[in-house]
N, C-alpha and C. Protein backbone atom coordinates (compact mmCIF):
# COMPACT_ATOMS: atom_id res chain seq x y z
N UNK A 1 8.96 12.21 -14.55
CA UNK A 1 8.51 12.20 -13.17
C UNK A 1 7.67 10.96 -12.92
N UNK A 2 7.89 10.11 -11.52
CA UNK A 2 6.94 9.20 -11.52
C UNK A 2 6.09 9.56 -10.33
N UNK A 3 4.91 9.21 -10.30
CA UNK A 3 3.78 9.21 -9.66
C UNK A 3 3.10 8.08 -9.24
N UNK A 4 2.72 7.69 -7.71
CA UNK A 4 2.22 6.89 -7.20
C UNK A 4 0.76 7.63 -7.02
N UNK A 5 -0.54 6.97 -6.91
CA UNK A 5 -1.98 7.46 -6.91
C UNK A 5 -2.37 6.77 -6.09
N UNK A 6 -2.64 6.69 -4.79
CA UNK A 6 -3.51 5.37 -3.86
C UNK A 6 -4.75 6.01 -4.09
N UNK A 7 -6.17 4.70 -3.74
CA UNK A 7 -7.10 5.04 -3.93
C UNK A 7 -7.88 4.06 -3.28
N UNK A 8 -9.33 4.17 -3.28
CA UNK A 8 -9.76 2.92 -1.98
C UNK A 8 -10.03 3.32 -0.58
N UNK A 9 -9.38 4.37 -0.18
CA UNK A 9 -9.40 4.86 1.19
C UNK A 9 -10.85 5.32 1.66
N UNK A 10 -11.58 4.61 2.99
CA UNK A 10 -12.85 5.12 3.22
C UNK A 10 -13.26 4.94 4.68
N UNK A 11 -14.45 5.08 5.11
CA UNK A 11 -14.92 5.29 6.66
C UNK A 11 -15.55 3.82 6.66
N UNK A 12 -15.24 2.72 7.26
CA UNK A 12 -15.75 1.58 7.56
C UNK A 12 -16.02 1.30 8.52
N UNK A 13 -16.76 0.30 9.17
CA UNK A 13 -17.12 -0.30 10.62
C UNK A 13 -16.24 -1.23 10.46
N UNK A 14 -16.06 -1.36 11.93
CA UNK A 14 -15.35 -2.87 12.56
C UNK A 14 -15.99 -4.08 11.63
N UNK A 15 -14.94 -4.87 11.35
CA UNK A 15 -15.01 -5.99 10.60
C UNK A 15 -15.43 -5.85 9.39
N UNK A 16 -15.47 -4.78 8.38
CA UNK A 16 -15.58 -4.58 7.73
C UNK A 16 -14.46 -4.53 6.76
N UNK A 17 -14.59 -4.07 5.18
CA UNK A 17 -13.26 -4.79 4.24
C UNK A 17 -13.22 -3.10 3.67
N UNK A 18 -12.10 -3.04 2.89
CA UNK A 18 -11.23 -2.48 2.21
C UNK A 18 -10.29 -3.07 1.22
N UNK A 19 -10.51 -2.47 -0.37
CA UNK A 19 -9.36 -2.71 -0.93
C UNK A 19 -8.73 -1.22 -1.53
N UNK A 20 -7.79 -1.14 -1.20
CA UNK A 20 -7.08 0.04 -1.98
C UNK A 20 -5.56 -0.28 -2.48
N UNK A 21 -6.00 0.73 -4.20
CA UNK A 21 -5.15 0.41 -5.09
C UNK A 21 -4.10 1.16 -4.98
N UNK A 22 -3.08 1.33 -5.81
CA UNK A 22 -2.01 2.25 -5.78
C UNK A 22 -1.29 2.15 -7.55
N UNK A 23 -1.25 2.67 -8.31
CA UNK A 23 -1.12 2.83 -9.90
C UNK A 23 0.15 3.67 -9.79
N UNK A 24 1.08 3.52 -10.41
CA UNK A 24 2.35 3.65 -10.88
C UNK A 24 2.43 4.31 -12.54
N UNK A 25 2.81 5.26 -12.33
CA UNK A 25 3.24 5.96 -13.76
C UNK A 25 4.28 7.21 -13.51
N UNK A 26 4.59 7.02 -14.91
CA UNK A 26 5.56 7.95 -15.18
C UNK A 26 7.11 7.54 -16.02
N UNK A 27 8.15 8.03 -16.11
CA UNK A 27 8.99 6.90 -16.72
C UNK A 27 9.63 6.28 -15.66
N UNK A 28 9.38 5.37 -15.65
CA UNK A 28 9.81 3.51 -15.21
C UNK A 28 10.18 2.82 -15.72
N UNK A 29 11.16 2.58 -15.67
CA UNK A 29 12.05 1.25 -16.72
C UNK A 29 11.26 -0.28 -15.91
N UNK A 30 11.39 -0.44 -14.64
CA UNK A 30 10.95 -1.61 -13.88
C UNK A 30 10.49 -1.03 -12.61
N UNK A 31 9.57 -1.60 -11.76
CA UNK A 31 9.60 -1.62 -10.18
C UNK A 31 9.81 -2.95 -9.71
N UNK A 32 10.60 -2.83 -8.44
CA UNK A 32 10.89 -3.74 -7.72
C UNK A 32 9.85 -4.10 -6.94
N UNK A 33 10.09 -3.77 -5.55
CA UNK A 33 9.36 -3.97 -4.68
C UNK A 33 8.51 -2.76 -4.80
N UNK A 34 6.76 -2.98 -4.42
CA UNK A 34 6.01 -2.31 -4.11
C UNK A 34 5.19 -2.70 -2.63
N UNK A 35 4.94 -1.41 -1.81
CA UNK A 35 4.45 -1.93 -0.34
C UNK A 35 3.14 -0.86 -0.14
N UNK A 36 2.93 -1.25 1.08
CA UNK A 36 2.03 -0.36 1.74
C UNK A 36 2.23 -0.11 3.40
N UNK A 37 2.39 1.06 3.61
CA UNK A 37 2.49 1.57 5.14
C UNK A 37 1.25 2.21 5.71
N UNK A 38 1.27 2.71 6.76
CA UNK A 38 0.55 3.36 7.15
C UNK A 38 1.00 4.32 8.16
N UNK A 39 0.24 5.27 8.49
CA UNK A 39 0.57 6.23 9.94
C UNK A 39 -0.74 6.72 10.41
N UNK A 40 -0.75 6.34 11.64
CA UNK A 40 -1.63 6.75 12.31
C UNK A 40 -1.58 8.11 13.22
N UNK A 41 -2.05 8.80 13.86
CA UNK A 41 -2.18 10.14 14.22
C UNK A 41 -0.79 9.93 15.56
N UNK A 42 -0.15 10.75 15.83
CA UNK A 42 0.76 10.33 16.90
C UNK A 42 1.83 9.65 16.85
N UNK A 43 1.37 8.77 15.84
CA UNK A 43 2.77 7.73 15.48
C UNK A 43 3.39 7.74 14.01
N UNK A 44 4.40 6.64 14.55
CA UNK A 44 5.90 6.80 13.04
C UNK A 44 4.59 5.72 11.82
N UNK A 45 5.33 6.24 11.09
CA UNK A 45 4.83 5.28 9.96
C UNK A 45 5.56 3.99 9.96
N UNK A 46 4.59 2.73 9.55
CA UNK A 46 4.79 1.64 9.79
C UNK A 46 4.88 0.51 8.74
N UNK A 47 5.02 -0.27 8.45
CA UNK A 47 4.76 -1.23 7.32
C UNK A 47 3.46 -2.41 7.59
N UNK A 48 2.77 -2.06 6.49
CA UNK A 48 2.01 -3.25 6.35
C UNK A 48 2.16 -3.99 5.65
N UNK A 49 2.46 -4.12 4.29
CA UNK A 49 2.82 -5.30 3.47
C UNK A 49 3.49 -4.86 2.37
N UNK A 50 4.58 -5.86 1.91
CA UNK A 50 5.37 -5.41 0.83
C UNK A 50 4.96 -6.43 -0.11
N UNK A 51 5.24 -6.00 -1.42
CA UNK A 51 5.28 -7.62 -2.68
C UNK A 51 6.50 -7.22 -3.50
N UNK A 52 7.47 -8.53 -3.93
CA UNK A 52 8.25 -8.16 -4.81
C UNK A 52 7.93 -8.41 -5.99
N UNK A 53 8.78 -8.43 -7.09
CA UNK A 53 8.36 -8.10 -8.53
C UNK A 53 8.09 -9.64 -8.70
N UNK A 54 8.59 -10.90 -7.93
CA UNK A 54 8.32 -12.24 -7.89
C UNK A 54 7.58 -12.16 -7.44
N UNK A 55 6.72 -11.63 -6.36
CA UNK A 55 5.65 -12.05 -6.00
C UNK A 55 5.82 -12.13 -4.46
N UNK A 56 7.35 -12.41 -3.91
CA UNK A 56 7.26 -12.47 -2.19
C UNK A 56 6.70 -11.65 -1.65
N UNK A 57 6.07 -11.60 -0.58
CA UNK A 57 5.30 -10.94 0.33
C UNK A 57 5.68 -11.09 1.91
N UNK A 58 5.60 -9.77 2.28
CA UNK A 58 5.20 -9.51 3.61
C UNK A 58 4.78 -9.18 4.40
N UNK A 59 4.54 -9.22 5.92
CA UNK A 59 3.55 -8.49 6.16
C UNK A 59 3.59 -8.19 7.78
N UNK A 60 3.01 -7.13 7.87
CA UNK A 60 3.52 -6.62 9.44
C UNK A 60 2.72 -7.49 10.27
N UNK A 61 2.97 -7.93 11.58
CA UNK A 61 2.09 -9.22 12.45
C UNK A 61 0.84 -8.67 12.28
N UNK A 62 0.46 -6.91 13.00
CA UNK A 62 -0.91 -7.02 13.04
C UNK A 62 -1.84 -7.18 11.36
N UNK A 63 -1.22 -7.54 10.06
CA UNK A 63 -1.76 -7.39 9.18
C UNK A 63 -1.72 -8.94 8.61
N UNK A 64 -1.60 -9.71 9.39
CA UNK A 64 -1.75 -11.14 9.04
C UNK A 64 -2.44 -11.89 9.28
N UNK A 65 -2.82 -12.42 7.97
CA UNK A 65 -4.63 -13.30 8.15
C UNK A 65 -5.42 -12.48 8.04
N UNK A 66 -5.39 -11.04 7.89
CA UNK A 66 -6.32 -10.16 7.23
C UNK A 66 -6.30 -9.70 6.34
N UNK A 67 -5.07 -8.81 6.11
CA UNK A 67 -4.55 -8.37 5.01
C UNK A 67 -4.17 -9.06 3.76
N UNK A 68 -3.84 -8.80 2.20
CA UNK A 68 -3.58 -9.26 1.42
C UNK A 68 -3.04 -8.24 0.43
N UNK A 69 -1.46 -8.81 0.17
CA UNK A 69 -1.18 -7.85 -1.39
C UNK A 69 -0.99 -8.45 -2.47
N UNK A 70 -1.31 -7.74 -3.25
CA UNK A 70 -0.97 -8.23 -4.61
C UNK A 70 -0.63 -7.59 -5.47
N UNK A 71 -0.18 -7.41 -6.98
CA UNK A 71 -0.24 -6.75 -7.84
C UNK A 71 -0.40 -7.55 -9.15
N UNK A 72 -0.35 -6.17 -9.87
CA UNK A 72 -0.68 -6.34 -11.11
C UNK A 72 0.27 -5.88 -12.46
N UNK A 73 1.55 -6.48 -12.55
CA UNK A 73 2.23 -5.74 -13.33
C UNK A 73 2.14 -5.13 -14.70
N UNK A 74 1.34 -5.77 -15.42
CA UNK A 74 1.02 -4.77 -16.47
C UNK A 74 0.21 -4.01 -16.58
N UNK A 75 -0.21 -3.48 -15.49
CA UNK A 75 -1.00 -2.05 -14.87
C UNK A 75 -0.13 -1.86 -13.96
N UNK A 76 0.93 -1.76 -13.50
CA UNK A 76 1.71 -1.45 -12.69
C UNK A 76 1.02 -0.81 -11.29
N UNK A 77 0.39 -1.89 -10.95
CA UNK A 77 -0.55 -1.31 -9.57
C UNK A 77 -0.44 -2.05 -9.03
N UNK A 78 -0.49 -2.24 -7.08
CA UNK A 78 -0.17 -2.87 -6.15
C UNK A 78 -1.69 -2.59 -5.36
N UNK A 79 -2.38 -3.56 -4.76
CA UNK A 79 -3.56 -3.76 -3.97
C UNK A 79 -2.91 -4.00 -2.91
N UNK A 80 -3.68 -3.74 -1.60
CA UNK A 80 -4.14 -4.58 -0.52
C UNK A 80 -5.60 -4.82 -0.15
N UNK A 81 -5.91 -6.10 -0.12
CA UNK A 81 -6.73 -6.48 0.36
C UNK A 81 -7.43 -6.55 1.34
N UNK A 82 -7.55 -5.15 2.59
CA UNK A 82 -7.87 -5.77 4.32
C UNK A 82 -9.25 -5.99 4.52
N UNK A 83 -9.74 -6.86 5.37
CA UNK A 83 -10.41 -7.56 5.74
C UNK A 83 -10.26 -7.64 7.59
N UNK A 84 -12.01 -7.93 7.70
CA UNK A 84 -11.88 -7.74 9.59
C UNK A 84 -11.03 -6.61 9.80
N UNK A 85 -11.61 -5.50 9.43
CA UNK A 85 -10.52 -4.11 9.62
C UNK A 85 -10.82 -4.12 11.62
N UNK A 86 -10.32 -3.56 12.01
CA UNK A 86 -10.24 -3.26 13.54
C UNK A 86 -10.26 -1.30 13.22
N UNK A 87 -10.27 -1.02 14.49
CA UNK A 87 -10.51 0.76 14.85
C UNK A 87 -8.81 0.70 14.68
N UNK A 88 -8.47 -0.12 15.62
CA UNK A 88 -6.30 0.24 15.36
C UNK A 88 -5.80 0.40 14.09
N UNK A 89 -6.77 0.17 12.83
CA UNK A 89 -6.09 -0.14 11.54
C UNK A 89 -6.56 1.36 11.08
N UNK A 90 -6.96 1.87 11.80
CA UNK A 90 -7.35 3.17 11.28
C UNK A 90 -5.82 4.21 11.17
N UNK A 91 -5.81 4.61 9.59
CA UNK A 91 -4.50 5.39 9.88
C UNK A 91 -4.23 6.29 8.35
N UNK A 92 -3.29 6.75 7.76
CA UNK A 92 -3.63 7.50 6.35
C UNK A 92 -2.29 6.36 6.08
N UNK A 93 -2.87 5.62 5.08
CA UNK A 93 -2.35 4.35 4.05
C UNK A 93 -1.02 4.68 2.67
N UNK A 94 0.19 4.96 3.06
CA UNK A 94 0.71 5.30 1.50
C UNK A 94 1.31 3.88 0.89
N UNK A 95 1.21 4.21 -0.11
CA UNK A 95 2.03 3.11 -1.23
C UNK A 95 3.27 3.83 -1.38
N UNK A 96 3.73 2.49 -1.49
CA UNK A 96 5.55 3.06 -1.78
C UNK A 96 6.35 1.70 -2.86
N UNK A 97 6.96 2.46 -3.79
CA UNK A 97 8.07 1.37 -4.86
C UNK A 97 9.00 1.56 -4.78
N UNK A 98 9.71 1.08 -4.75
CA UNK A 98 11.45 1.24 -5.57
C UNK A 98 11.60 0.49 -6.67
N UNK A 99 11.84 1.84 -7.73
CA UNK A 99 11.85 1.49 -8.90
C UNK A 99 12.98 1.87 -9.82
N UNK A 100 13.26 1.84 -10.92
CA UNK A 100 14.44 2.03 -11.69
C UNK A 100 13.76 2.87 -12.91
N UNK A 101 14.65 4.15 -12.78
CA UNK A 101 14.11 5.35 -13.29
C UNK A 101 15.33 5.89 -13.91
N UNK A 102 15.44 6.22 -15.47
CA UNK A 102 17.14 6.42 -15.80
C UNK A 102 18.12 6.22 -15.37
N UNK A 103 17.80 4.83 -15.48
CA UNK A 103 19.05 3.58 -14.79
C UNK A 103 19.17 3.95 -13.59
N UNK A 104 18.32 4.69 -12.31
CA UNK A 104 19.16 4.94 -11.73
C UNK A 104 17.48 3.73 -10.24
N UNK A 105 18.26 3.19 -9.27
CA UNK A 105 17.26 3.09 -8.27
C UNK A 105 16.55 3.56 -7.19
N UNK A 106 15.18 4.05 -7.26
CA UNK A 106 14.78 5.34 -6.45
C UNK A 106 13.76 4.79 -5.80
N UNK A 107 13.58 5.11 -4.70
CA UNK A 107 12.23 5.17 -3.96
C UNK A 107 11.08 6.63 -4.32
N UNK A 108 9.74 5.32 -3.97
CA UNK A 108 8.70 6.55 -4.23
C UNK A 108 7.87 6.11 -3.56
N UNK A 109 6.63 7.65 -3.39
CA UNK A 109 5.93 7.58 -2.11
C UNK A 109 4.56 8.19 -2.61
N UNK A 110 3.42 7.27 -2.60
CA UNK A 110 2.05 8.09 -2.99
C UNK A 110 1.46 9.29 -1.85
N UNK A 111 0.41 9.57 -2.09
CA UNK A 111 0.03 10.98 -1.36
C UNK A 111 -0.68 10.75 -0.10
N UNK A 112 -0.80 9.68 -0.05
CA UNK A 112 -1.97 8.60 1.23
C UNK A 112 -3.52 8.87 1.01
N UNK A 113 -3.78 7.99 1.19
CA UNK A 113 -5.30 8.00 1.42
C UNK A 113 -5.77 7.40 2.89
N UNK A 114 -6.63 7.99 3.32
CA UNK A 114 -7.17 7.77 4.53
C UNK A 114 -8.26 6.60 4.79
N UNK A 115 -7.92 5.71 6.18
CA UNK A 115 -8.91 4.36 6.06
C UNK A 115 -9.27 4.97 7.57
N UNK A 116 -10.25 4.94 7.85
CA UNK A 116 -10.99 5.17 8.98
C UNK A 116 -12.06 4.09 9.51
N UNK A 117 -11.46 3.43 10.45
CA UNK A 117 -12.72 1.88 11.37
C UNK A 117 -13.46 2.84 12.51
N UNK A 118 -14.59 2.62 11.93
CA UNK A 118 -15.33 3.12 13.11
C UNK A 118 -17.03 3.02 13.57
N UNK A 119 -17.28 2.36 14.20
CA UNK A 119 -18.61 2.54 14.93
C UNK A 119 -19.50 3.59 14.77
């Protein structure tokens, strides 16, 4: 079984930072791409930034020039970095991989953790 863990999630003020991690275990032969979404109350879940196993990155408009991902492959964990959080960035944060799991390629989805901007 594999398991995604996000962590990092907390109650911040405007312009204030956040980093939250996301740790990968279980049997995994490789992960590909690892990202981070979010959903906010009312709405679809969204993308904030992806990284591939090279390193490309992306990132949703409102998460640019603030945001930052990265990882760490031999801890098999994926960060984002946000910064100048806004109240809109407020939302419950999951990590997500696609990874290769008895040869086979699967998506996976952590449990979310919650980021809350607020005054």
């Amino acid at each position: 079984q594999v398991q995604l863990v996000e962590s990092g999630g907390d109650l911040v003020q405007p312009g204030g930072s956040l980093r939250l991690s996301c740790a990968a275990s279980g049997s995994i032969s490789s992960i590909n791409t690892m990202g981070w979404y979010r959903q906010a109350p009312g709405k679809e879940r969204e993308l904030v930034a992806t990284i591939t196993s090279s390193g490309s990155t992306n990132y949703a408009d409102s998460a640019k020039g603030r945001f930052t991902i990265s990882r760490d492959n031999a801890k098999a964990t994926v960060y984002v970095q946000m910064n100048s959080l806004k109240p809109e960035d407020t939302a419950v944060y999951y990590c997500y991989c696609n990874a290769v799991e008895r040869r086979r390629l699967r998506g996976y989805w952590g449990q979310g953790t919650q980021v809350t901007v607020s005054s």
